[in-house]
PDB file of N, CA and C in Angstrom:
ATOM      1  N   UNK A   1      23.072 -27.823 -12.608  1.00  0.00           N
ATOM      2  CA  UNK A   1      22.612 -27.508 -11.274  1.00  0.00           C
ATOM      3  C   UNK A   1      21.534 -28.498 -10.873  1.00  0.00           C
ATOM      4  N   UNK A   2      21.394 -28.788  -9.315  1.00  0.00           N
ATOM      5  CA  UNK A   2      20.421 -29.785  -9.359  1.00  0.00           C
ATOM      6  C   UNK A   2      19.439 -29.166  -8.494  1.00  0.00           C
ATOM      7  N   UNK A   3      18.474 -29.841  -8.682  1.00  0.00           N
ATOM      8  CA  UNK A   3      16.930 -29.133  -7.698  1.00  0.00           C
ATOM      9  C   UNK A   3      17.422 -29.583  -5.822  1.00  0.00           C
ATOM     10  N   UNK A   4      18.390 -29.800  -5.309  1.00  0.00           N
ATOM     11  CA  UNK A   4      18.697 -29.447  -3.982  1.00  0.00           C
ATOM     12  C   UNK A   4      18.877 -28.308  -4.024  1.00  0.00           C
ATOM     13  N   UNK A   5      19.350 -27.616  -4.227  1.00  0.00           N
ATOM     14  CA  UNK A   5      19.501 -26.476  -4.133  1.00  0.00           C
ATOM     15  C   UNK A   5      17.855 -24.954  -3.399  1.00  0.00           C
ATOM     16  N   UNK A   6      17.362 -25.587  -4.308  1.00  0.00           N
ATOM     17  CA  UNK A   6      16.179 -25.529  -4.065  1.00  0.00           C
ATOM     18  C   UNK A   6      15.551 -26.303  -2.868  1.00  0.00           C
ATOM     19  N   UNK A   7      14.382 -25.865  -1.990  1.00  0.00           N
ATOM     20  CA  UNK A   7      13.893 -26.513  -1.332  1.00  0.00           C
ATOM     21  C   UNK A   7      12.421 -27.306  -1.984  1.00  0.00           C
ATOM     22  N   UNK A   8      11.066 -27.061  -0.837  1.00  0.00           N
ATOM     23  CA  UNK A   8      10.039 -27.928  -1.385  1.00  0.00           C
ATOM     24  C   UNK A   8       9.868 -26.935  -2.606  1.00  0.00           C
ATOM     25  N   UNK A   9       8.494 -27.189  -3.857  1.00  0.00           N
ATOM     26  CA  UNK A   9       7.912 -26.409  -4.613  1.00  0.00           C
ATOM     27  C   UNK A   9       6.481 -26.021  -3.906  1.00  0.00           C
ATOM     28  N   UNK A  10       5.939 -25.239  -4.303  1.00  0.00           N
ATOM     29  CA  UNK A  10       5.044 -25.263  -4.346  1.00  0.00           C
ATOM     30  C   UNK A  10       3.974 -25.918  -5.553  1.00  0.00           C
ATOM     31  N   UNK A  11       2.392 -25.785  -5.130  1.00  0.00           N
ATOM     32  CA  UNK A  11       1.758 -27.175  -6.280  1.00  0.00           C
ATOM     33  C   UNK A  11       1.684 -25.972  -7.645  1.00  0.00           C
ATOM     34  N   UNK A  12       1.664 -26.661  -8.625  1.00  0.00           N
ATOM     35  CA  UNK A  12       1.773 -26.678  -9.974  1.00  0.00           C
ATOM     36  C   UNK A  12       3.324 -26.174 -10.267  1.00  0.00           C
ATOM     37  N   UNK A  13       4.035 -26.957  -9.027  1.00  0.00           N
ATOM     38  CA  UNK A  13       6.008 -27.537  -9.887  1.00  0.00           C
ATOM     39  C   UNK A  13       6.490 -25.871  -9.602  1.00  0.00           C
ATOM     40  N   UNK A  14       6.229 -24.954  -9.133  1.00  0.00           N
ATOM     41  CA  UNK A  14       6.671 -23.623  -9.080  1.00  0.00           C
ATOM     42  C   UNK A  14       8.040 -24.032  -7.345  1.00  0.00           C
ATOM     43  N   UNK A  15       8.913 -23.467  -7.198  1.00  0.00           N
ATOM     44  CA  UNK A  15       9.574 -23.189  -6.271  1.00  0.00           C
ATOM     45  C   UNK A  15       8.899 -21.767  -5.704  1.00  0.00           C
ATOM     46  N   UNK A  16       9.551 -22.015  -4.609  1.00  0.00           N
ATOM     47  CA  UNK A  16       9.128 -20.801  -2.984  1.00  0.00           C
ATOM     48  C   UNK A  16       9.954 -20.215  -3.062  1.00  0.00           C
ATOM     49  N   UNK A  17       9.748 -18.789  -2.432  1.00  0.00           N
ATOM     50  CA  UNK A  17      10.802 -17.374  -2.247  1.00  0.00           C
ATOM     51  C   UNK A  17       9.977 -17.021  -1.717  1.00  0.00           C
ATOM     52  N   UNK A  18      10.428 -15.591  -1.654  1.00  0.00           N
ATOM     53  CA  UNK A  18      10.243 -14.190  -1.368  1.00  0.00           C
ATOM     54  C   UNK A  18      10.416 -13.147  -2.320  1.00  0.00           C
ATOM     55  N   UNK A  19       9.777 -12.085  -2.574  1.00  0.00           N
ATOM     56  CA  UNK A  19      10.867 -11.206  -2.791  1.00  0.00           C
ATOM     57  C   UNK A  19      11.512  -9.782  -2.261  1.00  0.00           C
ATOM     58  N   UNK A  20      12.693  -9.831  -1.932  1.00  0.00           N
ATOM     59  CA  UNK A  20      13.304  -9.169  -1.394  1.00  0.00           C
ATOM     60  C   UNK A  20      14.166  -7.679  -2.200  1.00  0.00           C
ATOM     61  N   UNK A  21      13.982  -7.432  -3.537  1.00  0.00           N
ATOM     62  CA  UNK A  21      14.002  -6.356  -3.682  1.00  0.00           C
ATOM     63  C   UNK A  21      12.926  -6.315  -4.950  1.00  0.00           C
ATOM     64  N   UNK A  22      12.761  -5.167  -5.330  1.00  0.00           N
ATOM     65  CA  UNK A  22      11.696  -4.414  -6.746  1.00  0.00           C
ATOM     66  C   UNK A  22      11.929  -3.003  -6.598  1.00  0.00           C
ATOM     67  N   UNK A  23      12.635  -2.465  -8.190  1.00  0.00           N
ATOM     68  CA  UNK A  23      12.867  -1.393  -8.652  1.00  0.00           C
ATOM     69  C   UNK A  23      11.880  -0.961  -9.427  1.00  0.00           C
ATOM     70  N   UNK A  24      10.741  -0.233  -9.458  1.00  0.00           N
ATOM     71  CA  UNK A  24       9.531  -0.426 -10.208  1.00  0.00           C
ATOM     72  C   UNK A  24      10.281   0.634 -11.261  1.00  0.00           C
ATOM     73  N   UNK A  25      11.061   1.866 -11.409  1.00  0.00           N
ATOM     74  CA  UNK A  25      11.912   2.599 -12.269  1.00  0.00           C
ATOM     75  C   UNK A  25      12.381   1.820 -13.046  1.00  0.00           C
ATOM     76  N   UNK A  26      13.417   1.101 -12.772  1.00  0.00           N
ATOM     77  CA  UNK A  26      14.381   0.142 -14.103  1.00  0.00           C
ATOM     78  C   UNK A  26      13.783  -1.082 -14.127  1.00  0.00           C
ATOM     79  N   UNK A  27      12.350  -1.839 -13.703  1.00  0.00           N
ATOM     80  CA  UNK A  27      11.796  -2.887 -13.431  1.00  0.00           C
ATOM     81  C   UNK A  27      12.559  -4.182 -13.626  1.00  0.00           C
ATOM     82  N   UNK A  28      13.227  -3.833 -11.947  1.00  0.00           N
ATOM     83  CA  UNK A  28      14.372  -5.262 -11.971  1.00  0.00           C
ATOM     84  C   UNK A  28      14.250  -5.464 -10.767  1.00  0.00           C
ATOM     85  N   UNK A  29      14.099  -6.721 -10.222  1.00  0.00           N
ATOM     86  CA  UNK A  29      14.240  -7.034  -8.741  1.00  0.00           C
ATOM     87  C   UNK A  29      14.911  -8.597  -8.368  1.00  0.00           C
ATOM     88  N   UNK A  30      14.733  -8.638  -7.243  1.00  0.00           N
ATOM     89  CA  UNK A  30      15.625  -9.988  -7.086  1.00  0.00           C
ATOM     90  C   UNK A  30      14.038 -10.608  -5.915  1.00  0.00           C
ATOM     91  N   UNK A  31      14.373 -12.393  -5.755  1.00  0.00           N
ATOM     92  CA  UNK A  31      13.903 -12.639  -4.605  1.00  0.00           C
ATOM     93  C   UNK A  31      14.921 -14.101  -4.330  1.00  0.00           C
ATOM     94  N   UNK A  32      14.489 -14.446  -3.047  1.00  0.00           N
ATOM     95  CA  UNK A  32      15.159 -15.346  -2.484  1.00  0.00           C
ATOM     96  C   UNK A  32      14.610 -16.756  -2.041  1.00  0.00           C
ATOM     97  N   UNK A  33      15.152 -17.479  -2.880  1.00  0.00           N
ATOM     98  CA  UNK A  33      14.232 -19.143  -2.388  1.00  0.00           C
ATOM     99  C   UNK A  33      14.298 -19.374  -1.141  1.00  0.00           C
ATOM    100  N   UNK A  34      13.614 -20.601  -0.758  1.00  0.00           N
ATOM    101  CA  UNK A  34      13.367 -20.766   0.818  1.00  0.00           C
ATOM    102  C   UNK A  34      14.775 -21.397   1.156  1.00  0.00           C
ATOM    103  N   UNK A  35      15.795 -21.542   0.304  1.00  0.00           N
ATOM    104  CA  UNK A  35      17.021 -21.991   0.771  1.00  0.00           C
ATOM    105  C   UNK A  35      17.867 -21.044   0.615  1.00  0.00           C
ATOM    106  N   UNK A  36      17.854 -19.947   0.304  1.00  0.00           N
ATOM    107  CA  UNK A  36      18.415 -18.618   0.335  1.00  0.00           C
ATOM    108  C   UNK A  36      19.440 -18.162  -0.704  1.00  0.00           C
ATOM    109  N   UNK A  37      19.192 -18.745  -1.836  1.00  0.00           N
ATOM    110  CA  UNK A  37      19.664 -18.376  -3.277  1.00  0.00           C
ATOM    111  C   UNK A  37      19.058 -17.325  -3.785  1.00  0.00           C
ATOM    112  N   UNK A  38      19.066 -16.206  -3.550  1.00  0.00           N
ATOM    113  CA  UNK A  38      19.354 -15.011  -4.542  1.00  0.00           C
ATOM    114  C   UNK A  38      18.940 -14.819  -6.197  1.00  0.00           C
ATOM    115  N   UNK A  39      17.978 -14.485  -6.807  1.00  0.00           N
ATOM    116  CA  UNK A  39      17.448 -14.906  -7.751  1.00  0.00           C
ATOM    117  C   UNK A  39      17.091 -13.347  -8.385  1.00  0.00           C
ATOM    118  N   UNK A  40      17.566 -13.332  -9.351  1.00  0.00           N
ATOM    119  CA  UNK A  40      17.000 -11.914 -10.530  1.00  0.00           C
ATOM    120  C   UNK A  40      16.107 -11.971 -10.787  1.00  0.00           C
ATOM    121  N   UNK A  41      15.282 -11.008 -11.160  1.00  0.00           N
ATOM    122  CA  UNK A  41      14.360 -11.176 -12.488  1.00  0.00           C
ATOM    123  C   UNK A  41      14.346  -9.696 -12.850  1.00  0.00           C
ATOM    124  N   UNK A  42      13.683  -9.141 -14.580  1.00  0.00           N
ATOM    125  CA  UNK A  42      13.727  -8.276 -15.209  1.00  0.00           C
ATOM    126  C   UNK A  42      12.904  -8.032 -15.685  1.00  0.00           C
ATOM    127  N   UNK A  43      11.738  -7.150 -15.953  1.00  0.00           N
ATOM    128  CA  UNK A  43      10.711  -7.521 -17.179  1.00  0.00           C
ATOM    129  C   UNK A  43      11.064  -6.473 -18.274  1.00  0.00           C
ATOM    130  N   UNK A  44      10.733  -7.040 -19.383  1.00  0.00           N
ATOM    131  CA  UNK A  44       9.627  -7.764 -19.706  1.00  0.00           C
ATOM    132  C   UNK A  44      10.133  -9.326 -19.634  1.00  0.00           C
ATOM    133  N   UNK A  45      11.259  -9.831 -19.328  1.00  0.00           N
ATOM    134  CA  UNK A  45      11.422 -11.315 -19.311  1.00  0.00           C
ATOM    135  C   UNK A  45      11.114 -12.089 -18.317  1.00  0.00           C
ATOM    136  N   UNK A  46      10.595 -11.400 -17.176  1.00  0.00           N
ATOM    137  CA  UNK A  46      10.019 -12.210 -16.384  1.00  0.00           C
ATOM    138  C   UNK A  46       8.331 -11.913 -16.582  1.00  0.00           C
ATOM    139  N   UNK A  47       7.406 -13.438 -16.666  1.00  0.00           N
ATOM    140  CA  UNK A  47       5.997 -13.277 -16.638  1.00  0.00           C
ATOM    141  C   UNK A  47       5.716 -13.306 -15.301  1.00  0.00           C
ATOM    142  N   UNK A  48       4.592 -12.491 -14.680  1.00  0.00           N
ATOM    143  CA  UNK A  48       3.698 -12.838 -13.569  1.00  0.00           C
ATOM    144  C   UNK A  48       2.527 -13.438 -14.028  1.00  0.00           C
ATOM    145  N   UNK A  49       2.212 -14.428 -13.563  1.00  0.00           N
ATOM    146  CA  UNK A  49       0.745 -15.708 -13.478  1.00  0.00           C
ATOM    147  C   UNK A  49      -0.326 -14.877 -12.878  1.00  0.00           C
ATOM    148  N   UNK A  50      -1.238 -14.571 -14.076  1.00  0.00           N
ATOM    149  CA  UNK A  50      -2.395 -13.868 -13.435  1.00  0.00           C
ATOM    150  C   UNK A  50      -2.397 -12.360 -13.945  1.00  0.00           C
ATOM    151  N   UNK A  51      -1.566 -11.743 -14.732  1.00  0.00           N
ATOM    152  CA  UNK A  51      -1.347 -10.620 -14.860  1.00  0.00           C
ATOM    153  C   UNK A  51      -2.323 -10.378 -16.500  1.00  0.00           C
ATOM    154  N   UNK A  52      -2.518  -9.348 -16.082  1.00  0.00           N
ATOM    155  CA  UNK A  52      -3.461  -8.987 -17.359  1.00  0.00           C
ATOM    156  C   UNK A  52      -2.600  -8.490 -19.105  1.00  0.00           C
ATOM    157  N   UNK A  53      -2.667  -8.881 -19.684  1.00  0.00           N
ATOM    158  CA  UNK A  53      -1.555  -8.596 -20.904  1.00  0.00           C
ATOM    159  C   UNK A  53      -1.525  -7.453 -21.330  1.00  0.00           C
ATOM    160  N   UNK A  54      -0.494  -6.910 -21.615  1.00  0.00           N
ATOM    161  CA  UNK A  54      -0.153  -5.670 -22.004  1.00  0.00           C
ATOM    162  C   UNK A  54       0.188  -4.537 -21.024  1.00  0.00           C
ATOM    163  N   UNK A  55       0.949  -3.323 -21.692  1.00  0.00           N
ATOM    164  CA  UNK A  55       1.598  -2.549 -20.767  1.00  0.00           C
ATOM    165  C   UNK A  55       2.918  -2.472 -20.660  1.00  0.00           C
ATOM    166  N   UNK A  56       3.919  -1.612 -19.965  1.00  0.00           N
ATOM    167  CA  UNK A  56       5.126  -1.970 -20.038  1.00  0.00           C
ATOM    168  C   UNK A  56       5.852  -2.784 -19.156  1.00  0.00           C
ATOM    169  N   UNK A  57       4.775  -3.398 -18.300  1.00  0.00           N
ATOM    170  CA  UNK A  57       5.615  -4.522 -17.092  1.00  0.00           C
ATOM    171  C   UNK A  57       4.218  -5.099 -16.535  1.00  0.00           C
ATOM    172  N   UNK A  58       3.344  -5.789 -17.158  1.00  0.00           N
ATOM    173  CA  UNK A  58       2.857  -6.372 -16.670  1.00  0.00           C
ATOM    174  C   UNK A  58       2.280  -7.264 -15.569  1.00  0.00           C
ATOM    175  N   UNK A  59       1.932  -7.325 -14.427  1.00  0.00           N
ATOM    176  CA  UNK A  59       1.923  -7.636 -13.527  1.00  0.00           C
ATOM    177  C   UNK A  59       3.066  -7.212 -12.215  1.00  0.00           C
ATOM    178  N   UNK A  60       3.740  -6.211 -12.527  1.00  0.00           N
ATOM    179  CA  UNK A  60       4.523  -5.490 -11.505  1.00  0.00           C
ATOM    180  C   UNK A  60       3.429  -4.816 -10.194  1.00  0.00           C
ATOM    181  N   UNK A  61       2.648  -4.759 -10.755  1.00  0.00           N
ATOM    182  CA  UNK A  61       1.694  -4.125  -9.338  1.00  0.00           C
ATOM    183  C   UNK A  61       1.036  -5.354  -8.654  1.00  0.00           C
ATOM    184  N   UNK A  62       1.286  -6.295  -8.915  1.00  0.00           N
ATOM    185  CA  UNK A  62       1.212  -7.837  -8.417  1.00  0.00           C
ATOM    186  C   UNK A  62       2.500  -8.110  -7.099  1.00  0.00           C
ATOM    187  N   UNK A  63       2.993  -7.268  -7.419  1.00  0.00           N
ATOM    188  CA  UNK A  63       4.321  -8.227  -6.596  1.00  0.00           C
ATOM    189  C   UNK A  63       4.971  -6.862  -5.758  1.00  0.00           C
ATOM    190  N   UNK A  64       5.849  -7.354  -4.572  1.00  0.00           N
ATOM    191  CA  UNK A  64       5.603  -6.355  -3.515  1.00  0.00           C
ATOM    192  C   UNK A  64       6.759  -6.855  -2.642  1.00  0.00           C
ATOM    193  N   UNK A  65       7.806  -6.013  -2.275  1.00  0.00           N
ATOM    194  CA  UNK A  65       8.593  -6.470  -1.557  1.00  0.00           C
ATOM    195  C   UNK A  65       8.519  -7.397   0.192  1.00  0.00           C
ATOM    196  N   UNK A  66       8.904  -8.378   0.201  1.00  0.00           N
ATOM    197  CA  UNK A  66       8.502  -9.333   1.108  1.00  0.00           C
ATOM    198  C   UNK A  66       7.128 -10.276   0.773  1.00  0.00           C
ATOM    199  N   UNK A  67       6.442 -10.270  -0.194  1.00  0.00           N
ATOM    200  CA  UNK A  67       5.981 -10.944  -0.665  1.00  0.00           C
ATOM    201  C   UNK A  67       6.454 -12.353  -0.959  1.00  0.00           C
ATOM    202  N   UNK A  68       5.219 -13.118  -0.608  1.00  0.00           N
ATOM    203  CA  UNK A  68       5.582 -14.871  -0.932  1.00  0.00           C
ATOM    204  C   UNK A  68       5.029 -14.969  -2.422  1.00  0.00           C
ATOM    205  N   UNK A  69       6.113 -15.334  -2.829  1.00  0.00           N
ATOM    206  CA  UNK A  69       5.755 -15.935  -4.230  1.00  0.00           C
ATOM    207  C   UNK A  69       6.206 -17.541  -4.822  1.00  0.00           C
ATOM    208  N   UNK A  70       5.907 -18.312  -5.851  1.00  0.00           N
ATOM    209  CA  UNK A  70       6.295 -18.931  -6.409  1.00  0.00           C
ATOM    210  C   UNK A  70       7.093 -18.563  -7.806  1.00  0.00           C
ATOM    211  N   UNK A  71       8.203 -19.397  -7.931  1.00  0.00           N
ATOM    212  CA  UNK A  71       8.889 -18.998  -9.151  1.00  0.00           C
ATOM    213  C   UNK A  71       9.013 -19.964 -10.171  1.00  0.00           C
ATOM    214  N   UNK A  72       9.541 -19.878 -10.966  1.00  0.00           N
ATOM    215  CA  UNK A  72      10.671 -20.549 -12.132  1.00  0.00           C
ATOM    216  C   UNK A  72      11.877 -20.392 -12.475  1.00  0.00           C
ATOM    217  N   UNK A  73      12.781 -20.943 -12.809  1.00  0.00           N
ATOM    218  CA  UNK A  73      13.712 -20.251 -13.186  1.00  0.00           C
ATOM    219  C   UNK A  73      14.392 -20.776 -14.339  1.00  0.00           C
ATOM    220  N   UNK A  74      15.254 -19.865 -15.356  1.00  0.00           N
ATOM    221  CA  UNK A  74      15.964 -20.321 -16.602  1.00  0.00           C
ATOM    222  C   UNK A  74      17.312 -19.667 -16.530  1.00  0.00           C
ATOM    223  N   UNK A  75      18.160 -19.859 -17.782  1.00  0.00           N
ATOM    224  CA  UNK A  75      19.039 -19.604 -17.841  1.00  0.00           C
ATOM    225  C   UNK A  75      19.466 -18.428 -18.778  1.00  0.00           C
ATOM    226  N   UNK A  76      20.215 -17.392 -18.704  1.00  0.00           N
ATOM    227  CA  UNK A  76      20.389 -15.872 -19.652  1.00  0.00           C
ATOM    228  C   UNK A  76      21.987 -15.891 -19.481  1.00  0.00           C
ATOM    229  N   UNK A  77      22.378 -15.017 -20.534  1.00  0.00           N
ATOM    230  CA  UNK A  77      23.987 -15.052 -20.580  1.00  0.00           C
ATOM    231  C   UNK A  77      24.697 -14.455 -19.536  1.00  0.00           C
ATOM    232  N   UNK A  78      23.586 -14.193 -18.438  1.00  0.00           N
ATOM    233  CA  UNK A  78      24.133 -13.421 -17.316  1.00  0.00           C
ATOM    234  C   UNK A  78      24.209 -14.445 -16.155  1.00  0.00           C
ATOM    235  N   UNK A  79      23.415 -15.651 -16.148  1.00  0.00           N
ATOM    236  CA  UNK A  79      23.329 -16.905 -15.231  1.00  0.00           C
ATOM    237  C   UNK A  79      21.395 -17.217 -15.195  1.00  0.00           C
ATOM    238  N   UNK A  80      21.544 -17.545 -13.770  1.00  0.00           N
ATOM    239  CA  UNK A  80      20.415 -18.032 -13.567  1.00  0.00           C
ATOM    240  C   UNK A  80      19.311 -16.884 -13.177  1.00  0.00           C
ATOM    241  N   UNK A  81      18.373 -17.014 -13.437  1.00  0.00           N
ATOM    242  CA  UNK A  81      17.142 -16.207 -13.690  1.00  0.00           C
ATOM    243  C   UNK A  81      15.767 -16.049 -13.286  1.00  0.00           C
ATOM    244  N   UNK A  82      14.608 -15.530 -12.841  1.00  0.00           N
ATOM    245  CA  UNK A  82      13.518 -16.645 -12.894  1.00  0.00           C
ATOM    246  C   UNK A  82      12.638 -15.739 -14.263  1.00  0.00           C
ATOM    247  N   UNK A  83      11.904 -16.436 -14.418  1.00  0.00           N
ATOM    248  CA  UNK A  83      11.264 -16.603 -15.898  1.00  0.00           C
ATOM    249  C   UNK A  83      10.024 -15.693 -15.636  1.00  0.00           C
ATOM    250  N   UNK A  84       8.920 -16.758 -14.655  1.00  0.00           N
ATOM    251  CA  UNK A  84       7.879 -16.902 -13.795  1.00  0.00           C
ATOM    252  C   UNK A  84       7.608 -16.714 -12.327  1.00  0.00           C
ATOM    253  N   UNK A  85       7.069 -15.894 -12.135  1.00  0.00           N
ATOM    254  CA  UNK A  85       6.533 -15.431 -10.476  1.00  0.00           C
ATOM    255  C   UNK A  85       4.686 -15.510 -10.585  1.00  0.00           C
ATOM    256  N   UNK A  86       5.095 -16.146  -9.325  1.00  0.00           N
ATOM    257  CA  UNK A  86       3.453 -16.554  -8.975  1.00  0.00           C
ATOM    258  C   UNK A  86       3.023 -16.255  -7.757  1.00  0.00           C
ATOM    259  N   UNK A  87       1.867 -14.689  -7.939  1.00  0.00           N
ATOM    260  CA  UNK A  87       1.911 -14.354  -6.472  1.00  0.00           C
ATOM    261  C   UNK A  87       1.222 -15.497  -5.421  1.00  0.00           C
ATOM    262  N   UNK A  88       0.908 -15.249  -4.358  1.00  0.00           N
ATOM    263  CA  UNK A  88       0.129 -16.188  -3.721  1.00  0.00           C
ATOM    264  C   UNK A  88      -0.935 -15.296  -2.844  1.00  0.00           C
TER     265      UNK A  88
END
């Protein structure tokens, strides 16, 4: 996959979204880059930047539907992923 897909990043190399859903029950949500790719995340496999350690989802009270965030993303046997969310 190549980084077109993606639009600008934001600074420290993170990509732009949103996010557009959060299940705080099964702590799974999705958000959407500024080019409108559709993006999972799950915790505990996704980290939030800034979140205090420990607990069972760490930095979930960080993040908020329609929220601007920065991401990352990797790869899981399910596809593409993001890793990292960075509120703003």
């Amino acid at each position: 996959m190549s980084d077109d897909v993606f639009d600008q990043r934001f600074p420290d190399n993170f990509y732009r979204g949103i996010i557009v859903s959060l299940n705080r029950a099964t702590l799974k949500g999705r958000l959407r880059s500024d080019s409108g790719r559709e993006i999972p995340f799950q915790f505990p496999f996704v980290s939030v930047v800034g979140a205090p350690l420990g607990g069972r989802a760490p930095g979930i009270d960080l993040l908020h539907v329609g929220a601007r965030v920065g991401f990352d993303v990797g790869w899981s046997s399910k596809g593409l992923v993001a890793t990292k969310i960075k509120p703003l």
